[in-house]
Protein backbone atom coordinates (compact mmCIF):
# COMPACT_ATOMS: atom_id res chain seq x y z
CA UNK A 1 108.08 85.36 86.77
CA UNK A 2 104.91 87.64 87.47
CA UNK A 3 105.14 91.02 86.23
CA UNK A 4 104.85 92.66 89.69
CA UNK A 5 107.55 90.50 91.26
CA UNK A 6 110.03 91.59 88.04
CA UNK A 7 109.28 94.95 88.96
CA UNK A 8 109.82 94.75 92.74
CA UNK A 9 113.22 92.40 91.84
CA UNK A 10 114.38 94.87 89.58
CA UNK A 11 113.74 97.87 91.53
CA UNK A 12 112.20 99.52 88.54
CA UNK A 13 109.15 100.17 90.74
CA UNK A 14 110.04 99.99 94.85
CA UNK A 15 106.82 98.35 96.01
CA UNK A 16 104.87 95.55 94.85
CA UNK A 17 101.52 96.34 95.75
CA UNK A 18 102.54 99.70 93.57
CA UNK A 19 103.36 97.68 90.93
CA UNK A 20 100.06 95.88 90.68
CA UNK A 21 98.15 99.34 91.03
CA UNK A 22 100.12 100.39 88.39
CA UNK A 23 99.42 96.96 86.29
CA UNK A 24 95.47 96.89 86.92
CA UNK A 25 95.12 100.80 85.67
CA UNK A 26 96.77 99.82 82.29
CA UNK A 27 99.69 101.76 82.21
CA UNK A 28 102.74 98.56 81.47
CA UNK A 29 102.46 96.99 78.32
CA UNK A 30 104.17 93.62 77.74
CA UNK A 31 105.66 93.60 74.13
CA UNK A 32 102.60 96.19 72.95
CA UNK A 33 100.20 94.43 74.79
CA UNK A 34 98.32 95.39 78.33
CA UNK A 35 99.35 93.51 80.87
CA UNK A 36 98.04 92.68 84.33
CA UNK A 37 100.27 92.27 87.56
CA UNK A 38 99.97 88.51 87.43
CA UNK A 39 101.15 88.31 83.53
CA UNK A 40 104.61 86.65 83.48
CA UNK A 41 107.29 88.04 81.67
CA UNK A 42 110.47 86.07 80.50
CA UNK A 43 114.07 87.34 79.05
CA UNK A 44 114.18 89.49 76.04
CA UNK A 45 110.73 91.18 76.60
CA UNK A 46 109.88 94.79 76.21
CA UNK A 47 108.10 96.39 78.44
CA UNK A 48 106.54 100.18 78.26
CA UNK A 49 105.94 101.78 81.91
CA UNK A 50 103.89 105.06 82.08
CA UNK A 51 104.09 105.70 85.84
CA UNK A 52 104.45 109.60 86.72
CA UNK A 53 105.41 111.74 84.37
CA UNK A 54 107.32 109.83 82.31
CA UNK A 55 107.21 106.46 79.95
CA UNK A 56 109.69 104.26 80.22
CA UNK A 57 110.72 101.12 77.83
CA UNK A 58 113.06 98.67 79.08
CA UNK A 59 114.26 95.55 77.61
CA UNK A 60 114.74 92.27 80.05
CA UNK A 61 117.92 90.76 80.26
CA UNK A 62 118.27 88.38 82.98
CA UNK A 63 115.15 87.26 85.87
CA UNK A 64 116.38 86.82 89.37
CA UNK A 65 114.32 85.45 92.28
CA UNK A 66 115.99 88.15 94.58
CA UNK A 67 118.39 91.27 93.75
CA UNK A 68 120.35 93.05 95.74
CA UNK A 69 120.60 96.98 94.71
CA UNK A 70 123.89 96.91 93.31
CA UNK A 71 122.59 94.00 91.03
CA UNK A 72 119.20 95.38 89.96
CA UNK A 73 120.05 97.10 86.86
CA UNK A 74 121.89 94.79 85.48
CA UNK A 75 118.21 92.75 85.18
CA UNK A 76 116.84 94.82 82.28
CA UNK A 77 118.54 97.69 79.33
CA UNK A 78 116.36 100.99 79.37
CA UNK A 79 115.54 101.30 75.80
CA UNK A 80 114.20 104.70 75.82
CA UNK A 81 112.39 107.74 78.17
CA UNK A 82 110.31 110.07 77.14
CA UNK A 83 108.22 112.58 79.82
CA UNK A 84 104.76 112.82 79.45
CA UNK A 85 102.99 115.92 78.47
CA UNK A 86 100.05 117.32 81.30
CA UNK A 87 97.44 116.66 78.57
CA UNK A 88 98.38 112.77 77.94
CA UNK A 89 97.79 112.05 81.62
């Protein structure tokens, strides 16, 4: 599954098209390494989202064509968050 479908799916990011702009300025990582909105990601990798003031790394745990809300965090295990210091953005 592309990255920026996982993230729309998963409701870990609401929009695609934010997910991509997200993706293309470098801020997921797939397992430690960059990744672009059409990279495809696949159960039991970690990803590392700096989006806002925060970084986030979840785990995936299960990749669904469609999610309803209810379902959407049952898709992934937040591993850890951390906020972001002013001076790292």
């Amino acid at each position: 599954m592309r990255l920026d479908k996982f993230l729309k799916v998963s409701r870990l990011i609401k929009r695609r098209t934010l997910a991509k702009e997200v993706a293309d300025k470098g801020r997921i990582a797939i397992n430690g390494q960059v990744a672009k909105a059409s990279s495809n990601v696949k159960v039991g990798d970690e990803l590392e989202i700096r989006f806002g003031q925060k970084t986030v790394t979840v785990k995936i745990d299960m990749l669904q064509e469609s999610s309803r809300k209810e379902e959407a965090a049952s898709m992934y295990t937040v591993l850890k968050e951390e906020k972001v210091a002013r001076e790292e953005l």
